[in-house]
C-alpha atoms as a PDB file:
ATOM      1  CA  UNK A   1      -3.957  -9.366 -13.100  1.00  0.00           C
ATOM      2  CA  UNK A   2      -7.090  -9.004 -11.757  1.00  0.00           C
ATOM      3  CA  UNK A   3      -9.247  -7.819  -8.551  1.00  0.00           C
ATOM      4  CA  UNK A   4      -7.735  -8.326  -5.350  1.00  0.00           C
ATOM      5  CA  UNK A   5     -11.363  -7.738  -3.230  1.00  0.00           C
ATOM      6  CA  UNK A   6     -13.358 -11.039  -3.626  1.00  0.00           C
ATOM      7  CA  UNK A   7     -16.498 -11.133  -5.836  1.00  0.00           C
ATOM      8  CA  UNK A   8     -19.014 -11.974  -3.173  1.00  0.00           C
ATOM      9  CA  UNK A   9     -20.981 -14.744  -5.132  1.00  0.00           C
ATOM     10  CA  UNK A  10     -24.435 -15.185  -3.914  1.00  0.00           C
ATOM     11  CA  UNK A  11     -25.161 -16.609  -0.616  1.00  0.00           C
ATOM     12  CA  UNK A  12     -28.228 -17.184   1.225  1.00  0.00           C
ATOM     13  CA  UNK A  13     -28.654 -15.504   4.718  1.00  0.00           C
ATOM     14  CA  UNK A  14     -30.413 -17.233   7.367  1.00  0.00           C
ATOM     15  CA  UNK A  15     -30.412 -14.905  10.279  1.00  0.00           C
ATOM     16  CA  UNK A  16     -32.694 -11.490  10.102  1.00  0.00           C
ATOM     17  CA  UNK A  17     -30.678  -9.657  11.830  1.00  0.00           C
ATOM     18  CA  UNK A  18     -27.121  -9.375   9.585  1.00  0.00           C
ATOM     19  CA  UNK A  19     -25.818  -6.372   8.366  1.00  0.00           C
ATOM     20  CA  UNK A  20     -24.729  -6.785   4.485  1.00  0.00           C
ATOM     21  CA  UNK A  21     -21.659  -5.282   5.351  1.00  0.00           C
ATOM     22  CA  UNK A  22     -21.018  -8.060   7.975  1.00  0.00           C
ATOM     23  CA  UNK A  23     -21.692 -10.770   5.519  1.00  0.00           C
ATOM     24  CA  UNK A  24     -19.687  -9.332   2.911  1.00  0.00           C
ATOM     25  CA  UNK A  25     -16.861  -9.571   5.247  1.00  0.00           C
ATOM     26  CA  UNK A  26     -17.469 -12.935   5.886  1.00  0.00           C
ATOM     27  CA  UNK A  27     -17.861 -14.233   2.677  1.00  0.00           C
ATOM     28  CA  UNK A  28     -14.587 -12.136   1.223  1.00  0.00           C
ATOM     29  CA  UNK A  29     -12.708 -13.650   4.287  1.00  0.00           C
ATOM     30  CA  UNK A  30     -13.744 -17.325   3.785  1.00  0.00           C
ATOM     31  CA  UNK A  31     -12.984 -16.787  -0.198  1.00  0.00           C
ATOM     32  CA  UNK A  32      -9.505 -15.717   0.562  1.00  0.00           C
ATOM     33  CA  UNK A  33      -8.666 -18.651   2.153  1.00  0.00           C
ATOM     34  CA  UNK A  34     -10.039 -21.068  -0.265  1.00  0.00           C
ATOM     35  CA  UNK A  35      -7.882 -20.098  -2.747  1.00  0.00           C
ATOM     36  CA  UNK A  36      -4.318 -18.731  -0.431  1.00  0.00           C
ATOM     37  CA  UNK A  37      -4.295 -22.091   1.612  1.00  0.00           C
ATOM     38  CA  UNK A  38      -4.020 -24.954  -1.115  1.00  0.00           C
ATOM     39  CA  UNK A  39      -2.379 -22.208  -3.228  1.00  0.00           C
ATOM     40  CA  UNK A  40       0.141 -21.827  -0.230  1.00  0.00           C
ATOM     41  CA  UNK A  41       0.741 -25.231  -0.195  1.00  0.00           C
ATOM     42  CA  UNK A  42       1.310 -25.792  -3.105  1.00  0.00           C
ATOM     43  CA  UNK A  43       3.933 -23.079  -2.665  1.00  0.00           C
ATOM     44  CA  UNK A  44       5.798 -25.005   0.262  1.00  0.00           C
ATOM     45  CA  UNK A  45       5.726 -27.858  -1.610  1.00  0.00           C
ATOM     46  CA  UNK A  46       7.114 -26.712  -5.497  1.00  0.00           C
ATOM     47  CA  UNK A  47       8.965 -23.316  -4.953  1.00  0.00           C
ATOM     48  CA  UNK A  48      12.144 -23.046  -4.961  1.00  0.00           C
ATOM     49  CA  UNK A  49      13.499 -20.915  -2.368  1.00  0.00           C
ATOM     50  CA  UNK A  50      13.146 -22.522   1.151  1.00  0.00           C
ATOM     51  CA  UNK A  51      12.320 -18.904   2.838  1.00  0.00           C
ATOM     52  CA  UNK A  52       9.658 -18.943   0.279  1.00  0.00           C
ATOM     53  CA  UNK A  53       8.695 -22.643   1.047  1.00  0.00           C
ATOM     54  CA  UNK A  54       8.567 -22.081   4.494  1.00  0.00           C
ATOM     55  CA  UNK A  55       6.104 -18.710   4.513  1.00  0.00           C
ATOM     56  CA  UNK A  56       3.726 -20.312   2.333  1.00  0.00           C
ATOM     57  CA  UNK A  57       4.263 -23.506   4.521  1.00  0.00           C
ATOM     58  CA  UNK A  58       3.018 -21.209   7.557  1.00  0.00           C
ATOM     59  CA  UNK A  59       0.158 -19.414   5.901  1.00  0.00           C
ATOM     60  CA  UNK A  60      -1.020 -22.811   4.783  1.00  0.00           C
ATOM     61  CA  UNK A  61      -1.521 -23.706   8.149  1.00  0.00           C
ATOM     62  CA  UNK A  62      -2.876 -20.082   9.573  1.00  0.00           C
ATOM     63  CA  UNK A  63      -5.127 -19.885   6.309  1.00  0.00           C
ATOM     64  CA  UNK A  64      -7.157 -22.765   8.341  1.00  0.00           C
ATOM     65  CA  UNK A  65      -7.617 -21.129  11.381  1.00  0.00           C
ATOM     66  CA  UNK A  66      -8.878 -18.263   9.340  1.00  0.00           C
ATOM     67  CA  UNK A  67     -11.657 -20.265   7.896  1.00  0.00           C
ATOM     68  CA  UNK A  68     -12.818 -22.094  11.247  1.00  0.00           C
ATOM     69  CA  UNK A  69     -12.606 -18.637  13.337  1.00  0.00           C
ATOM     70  CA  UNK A  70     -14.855 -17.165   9.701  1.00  0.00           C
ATOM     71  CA  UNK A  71     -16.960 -20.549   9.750  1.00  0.00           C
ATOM     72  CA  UNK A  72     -17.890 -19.881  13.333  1.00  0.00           C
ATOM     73  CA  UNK A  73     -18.980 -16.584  13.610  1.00  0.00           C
ATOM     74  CA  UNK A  74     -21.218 -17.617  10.317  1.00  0.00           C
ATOM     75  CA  UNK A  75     -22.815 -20.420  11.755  1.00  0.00           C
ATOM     76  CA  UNK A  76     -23.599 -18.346  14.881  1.00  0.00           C
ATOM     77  CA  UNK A  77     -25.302 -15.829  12.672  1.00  0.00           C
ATOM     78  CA  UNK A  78     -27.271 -17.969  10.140  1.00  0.00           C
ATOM     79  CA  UNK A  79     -24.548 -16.937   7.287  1.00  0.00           C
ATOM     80  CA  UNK A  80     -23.813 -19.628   4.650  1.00  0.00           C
ATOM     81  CA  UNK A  81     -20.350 -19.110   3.143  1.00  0.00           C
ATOM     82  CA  UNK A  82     -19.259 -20.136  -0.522  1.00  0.00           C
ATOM     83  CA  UNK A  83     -17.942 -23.283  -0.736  1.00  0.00           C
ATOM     84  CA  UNK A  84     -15.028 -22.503  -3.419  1.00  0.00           C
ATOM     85  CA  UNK A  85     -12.937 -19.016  -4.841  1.00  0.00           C
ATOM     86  CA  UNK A  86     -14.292 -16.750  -6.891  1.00  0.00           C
ATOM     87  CA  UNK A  87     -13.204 -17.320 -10.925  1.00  0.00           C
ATOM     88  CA  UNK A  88     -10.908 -13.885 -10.340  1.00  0.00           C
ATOM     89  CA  UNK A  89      -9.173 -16.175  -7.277  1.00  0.00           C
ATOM     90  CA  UNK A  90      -8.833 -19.303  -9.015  1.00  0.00           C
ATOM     91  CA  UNK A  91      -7.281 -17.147 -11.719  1.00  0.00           C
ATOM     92  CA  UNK A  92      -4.338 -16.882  -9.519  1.00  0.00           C
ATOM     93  CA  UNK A  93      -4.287 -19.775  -8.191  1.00  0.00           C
ATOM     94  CA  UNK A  94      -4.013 -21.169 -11.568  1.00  0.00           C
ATOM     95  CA  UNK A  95      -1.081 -18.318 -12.288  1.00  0.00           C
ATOM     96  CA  UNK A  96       1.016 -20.135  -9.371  1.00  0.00           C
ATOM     97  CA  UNK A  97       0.127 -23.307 -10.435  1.00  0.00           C
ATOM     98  CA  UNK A  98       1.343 -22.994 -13.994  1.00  0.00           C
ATOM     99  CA  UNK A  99       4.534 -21.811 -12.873  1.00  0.00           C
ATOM    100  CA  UNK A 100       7.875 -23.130 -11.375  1.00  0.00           C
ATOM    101  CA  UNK A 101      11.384 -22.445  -9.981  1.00  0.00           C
ATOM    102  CA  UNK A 102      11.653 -18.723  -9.465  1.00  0.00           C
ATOM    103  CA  UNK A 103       8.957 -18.017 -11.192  1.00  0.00           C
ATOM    104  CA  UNK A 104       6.683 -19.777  -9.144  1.00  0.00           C
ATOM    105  CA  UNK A 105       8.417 -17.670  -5.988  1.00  0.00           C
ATOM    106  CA  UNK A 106       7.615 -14.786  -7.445  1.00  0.00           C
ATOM    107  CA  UNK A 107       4.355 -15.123  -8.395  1.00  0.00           C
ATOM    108  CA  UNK A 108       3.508 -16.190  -5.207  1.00  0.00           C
ATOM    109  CA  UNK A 109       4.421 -13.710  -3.129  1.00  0.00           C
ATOM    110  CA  UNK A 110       3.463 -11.368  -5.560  1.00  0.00           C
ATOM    111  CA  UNK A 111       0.103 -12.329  -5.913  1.00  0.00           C
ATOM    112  CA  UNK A 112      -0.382 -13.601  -1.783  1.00  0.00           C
ATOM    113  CA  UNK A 113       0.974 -10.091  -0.869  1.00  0.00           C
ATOM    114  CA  UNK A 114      -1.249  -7.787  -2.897  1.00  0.00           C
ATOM    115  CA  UNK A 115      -4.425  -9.768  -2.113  1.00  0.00           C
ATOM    116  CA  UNK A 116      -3.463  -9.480   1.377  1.00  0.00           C
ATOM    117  CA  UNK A 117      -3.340  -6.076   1.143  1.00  0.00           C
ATOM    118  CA  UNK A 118      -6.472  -5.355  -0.354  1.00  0.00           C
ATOM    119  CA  UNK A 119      -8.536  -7.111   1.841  1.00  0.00           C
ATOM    120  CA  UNK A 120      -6.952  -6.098   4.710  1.00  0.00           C
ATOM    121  CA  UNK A 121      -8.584  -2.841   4.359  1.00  0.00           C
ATOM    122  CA  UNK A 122     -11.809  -3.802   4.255  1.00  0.00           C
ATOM    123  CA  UNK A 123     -11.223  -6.210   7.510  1.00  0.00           C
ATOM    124  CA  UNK A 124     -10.341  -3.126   9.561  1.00  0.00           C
ATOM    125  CA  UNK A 125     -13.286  -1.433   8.560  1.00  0.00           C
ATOM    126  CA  UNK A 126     -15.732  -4.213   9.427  1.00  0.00           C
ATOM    127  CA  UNK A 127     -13.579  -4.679  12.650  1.00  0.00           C
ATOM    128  CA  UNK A 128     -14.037  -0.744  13.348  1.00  0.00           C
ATOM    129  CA  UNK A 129     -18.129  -0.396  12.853  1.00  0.00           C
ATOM    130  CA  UNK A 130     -19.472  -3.819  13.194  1.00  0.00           C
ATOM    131  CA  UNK A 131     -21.898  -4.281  16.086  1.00  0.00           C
ATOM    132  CA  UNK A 132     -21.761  -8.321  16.073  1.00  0.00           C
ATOM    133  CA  UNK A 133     -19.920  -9.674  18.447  1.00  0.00           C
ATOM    134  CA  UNK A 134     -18.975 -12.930  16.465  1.00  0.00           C
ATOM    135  CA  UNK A 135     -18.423 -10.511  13.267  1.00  0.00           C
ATOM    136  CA  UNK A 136     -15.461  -8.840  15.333  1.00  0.00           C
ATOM    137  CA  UNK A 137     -14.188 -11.897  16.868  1.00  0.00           C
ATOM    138  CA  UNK A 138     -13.488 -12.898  13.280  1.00  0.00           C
ATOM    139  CA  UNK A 139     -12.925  -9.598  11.784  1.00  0.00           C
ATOM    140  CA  UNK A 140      -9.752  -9.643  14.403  1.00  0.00           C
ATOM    141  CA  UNK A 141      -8.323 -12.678  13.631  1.00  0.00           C
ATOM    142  CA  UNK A 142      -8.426 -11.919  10.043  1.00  0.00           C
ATOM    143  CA  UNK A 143      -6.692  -8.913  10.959  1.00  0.00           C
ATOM    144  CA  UNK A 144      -4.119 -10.219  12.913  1.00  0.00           C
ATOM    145  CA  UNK A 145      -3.304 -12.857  10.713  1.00  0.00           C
ATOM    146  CA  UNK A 146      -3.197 -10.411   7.321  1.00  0.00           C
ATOM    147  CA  UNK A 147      -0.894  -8.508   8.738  1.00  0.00           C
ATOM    148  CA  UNK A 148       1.338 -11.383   9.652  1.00  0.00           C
ATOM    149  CA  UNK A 149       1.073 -12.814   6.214  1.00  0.00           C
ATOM    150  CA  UNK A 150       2.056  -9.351   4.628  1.00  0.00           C
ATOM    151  CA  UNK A 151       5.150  -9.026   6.919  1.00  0.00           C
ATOM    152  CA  UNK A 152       6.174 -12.444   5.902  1.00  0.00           C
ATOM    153  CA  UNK A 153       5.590 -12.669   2.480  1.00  0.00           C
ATOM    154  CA  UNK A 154       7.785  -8.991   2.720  1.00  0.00           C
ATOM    155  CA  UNK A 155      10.511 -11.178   4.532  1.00  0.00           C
ATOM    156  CA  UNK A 156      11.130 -13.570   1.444  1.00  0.00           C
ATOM    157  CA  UNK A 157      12.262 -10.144  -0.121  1.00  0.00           C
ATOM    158  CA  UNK A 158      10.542 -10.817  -3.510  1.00  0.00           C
ATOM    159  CA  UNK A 159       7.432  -9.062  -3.145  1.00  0.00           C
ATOM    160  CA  UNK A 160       7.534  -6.132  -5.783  1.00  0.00           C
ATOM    161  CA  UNK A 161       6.408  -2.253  -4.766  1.00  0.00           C
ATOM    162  CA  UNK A 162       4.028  -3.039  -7.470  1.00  0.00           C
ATOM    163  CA  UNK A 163       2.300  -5.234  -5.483  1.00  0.00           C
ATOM    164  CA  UNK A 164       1.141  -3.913  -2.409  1.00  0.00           C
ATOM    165  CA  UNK A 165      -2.101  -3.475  -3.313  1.00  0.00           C
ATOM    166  CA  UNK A 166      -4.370  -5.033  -6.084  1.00  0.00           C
ATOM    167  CA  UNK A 167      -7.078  -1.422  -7.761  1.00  0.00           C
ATOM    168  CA  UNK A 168      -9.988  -1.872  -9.858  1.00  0.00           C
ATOM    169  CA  UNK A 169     -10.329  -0.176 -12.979  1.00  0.00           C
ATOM    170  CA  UNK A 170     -12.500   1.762 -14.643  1.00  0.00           C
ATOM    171  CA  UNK A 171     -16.055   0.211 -14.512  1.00  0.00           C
ATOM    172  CA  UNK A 172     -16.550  -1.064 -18.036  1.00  0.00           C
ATOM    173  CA  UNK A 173     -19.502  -3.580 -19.574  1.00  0.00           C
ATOM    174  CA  UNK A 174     -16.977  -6.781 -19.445  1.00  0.00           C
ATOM    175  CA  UNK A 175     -15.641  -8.549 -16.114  1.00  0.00           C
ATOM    176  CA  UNK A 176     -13.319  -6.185 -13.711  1.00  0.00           C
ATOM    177  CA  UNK A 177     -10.200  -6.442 -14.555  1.00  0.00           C
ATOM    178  CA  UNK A 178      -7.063  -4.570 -12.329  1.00  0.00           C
ATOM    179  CA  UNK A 179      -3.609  -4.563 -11.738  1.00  0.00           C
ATOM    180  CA  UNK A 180      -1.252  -4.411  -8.710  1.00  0.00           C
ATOM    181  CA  UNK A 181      -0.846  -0.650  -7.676  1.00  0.00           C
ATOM    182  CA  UNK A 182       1.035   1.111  -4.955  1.00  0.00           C
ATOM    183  CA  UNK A 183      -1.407   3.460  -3.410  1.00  0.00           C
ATOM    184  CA  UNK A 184       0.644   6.937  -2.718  1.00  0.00           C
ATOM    185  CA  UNK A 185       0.788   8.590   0.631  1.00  0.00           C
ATOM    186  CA  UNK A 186      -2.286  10.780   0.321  1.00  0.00           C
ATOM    187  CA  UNK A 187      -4.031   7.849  -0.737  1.00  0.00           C
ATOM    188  CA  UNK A 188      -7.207   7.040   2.042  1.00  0.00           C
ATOM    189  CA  UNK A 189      -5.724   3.130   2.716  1.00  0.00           C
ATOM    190  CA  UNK A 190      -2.422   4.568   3.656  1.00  0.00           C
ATOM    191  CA  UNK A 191      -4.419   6.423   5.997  1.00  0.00           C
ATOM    192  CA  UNK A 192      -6.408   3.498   7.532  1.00  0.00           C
ATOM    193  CA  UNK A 193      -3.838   1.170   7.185  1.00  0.00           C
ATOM    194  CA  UNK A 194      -1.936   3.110   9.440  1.00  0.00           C
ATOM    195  CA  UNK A 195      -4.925   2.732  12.319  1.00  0.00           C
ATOM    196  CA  UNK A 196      -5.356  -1.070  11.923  1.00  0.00           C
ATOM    197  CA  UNK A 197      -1.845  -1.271  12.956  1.00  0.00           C
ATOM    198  CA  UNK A 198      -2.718   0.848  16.022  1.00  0.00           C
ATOM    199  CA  UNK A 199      -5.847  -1.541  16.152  1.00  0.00           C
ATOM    200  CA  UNK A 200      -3.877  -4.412  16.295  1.00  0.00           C
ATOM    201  CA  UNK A 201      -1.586  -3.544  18.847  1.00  0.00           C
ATOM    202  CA  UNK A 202      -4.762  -2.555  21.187  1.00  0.00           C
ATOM    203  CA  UNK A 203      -6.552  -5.849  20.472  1.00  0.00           C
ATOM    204  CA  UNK A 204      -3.966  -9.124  18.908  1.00  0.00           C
ATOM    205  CA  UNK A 205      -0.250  -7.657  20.378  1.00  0.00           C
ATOM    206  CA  UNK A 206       0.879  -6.576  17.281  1.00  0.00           C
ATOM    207  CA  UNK A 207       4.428  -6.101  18.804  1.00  0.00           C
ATOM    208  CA  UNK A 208       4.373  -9.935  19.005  1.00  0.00           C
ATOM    209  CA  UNK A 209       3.862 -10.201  15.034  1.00  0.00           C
ATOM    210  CA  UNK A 210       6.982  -8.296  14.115  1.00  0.00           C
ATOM    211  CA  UNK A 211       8.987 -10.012  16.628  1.00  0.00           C
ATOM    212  CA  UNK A 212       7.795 -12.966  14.767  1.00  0.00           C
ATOM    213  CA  UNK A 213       8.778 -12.203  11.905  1.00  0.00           C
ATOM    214  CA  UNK A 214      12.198 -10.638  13.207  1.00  0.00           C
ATOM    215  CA  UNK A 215      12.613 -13.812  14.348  1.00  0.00           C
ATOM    216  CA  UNK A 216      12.478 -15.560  10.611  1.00  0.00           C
ATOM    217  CA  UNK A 217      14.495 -13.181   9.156  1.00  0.00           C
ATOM    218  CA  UNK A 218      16.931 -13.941  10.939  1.00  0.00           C
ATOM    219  CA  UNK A 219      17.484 -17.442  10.036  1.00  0.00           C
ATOM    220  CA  UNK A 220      16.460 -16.091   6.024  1.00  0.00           C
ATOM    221  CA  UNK A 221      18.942 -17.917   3.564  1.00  0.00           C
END
């Protein structure tokens, strides 16, 4: 398995005044949902459990108010975003694609769940320091809806304490290359993924997400 943060393939800044870190975001954002959205539909369409069908059904449709909240803060700031997934993302959507039945499930949720929860990291730190006002309008909804996604993709009870989190490893002269890892309690994301909750709740209700998806898991098969 490989890298769950995004490869930020080159892209051409227009406006003077945009902090790399800010563009990274962006770019890392807009390449997540080019490859979860078709892959999520692809989900709701072939798998084979309907809770499964019906979270990847929903973050197919959230996925695209990801990109237009990440496509306008870019085109307010001069940023133009990639137009397709990094080779590491299409790598996994392949992996879904080439798959079926319960396996398909599985690597789905799998897959959706740890790249959720790498990025979602580095969203809450852009959301925290950013001084652009479009950069934190997006930086939020990404937030808001990575979360979500992480709860639900939990809720189809597949998703693996393996894959909570996707870690690089050792630098080395070839292509990165990781696998799914669960971070320990003393680990620093445990530690800031315990303040973008608190940063949700301030600024998206995040009391509204888990009733949400409370309310799914109650009518889970």
């Amino acid at each position: 398995m490989v890298t769950a943060k995004a490869q930020v393939n080159s892209v051409r800044v227009v406006g003077q005044n945009v902090e790399p870190s800010d563009r990274e975001m962006l770019v890392q954002l807009a390449q997540h949902s080019l490859w979860q959205k078709p892959t999520s539909r692809e989900a709701s369409d072939r798998g084979k459990d309907a809770r499964v069908r019906k979270v990847a059904g929903q973050l197919a449709a959230e996925h695209a108010q990801l990109a237009q909240a990440v496509t306008q803060a870019a085109t307010q700031l001069g940023v133009n975003l990639p137009a397709e997934p990094t080779t590491e993302q299409k790598s996994w959507a392949n992996a879904v694609s080439s798959s079926s039945g319960g396996e398909l499930d599985r690597m789905y949720a799998n897959l959706a769940r740890a790249a959720d929860g790498s990025l979602v990291v580095q969203v809450a730190q852009a959301r925290a320091s950013t001084r652009s006002t479009p950069v934190r309008a997006a930086a939020q909804t990404g937030l808001t809806l990575l979360l979500k996604h992480m709860l639900l993709l939990e809720s189809t009870g597949l998703v693996k304490a393996t894959s909570l989190q996707m870690t690089e490893a050792p630098p080395v002269a070839q292509p990165r290359q990781s696998t799914p890892a669960t971070p320990d309690d003393s680990s620093p994301s445990i530690g800031l993924l315990t303040g973008i909750v608190a940063l949700v709740a301030a600024g998206a209700g995040a009391l509204w997400l888990v009733r949400a998806v409370g309310h799914h898991g109650e009518h889970r098969r």
